[in-house]
Protein backbone atom coordinates (compact mmCIF):
# COMPACT_ATOMS: atom_id res chain seq x y z
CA UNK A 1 81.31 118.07 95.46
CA UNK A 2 77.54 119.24 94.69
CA UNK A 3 76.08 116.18 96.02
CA UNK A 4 78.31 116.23 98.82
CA UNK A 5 77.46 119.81 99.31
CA UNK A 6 73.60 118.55 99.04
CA UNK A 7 74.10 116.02 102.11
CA UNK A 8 73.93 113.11 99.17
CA UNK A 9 76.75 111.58 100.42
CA UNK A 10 76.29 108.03 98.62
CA UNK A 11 75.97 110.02 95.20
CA UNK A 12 79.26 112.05 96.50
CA UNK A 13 81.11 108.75 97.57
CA UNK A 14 79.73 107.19 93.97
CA UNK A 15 81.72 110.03 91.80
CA UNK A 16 84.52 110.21 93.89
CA UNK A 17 85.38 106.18 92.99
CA UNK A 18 84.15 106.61 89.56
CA UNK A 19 86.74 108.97 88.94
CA UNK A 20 89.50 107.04 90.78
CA UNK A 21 88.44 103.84 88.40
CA UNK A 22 88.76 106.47 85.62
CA UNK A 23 92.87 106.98 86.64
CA UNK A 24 93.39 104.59 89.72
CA UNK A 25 97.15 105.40 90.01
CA UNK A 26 96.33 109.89 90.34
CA UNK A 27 96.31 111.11 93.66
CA UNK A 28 93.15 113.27 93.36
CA UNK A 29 90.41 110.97 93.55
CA UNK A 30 91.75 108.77 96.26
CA UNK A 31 92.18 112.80 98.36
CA UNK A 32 89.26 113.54 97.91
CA UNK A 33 87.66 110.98 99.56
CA UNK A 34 89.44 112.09 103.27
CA UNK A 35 86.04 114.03 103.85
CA UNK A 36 83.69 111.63 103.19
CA UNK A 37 85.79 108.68 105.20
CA UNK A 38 83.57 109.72 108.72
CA UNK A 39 80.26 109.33 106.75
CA UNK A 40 81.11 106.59 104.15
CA UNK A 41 79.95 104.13 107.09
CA UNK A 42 79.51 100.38 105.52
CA UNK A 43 81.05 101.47 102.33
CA UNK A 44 84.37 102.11 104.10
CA UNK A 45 84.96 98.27 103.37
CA UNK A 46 84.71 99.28 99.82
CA UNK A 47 87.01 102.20 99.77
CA UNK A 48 89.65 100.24 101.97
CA UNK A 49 90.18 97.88 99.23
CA UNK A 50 90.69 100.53 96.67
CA UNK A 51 93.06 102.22 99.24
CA UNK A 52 94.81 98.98 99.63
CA UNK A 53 94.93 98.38 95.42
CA UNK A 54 96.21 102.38 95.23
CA UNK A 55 99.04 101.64 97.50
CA UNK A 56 100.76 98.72 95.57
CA UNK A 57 100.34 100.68 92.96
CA UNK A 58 102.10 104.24 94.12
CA UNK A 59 103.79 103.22 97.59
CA UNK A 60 105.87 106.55 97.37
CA UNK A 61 102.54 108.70 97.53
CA UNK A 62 101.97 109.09 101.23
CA UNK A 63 97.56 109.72 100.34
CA UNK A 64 96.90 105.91 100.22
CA UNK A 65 98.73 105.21 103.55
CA UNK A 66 97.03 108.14 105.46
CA UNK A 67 93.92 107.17 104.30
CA UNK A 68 93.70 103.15 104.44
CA UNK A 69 95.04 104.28 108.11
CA UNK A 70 92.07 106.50 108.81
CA UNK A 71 89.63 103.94 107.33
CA UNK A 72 90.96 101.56 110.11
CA UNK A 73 90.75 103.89 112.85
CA UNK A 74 87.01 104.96 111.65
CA UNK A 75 86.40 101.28 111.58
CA UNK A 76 87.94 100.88 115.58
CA UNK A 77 90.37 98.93 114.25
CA UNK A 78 93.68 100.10 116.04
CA UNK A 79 95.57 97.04 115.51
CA UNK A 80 95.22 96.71 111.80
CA UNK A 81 98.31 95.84 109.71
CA UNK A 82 98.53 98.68 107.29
């Protein structure tokens, strides 16, 4: 959140999948990501495909649908298959 705070947003974005490689199946690190989606520009790709890995893994947590969702829409892509 500091470096996030800072305007470092790569350094933000670079903790925030650190720690949801540390425990890829909590919640938490995957939620806290919704804020940096808007400004995670070319490294959306990136975070999609963790989004996608989190939701085979916990389909009953509604936080990797929302968010592969909102990656699309960032990304103009209305007519993704979620």
């Amino acid at each position: 959140l500091a470096h996030y705070q800072t305007g470092d947003v790569n350094k933000a974005l670079d903790a925030f999948l650190r720690i949801s490689s540390l425990a890829p199946e909590e919640e938490m690190g995957y939620a806290s990501l919704e804020t940096l989606l808007a400004e995670a520009g070319p490294r959306r790709a990136e975070i999609e495909k963790r989004l996608r890995a989190f939701r085979l893994k916990k389909p009953s947590s509604p936080i990797g649908h929302y968010l592969l969702a909102r990656c699309l829409l960032l990304d103009g892509d209305r007519s993704a298959t979620v």
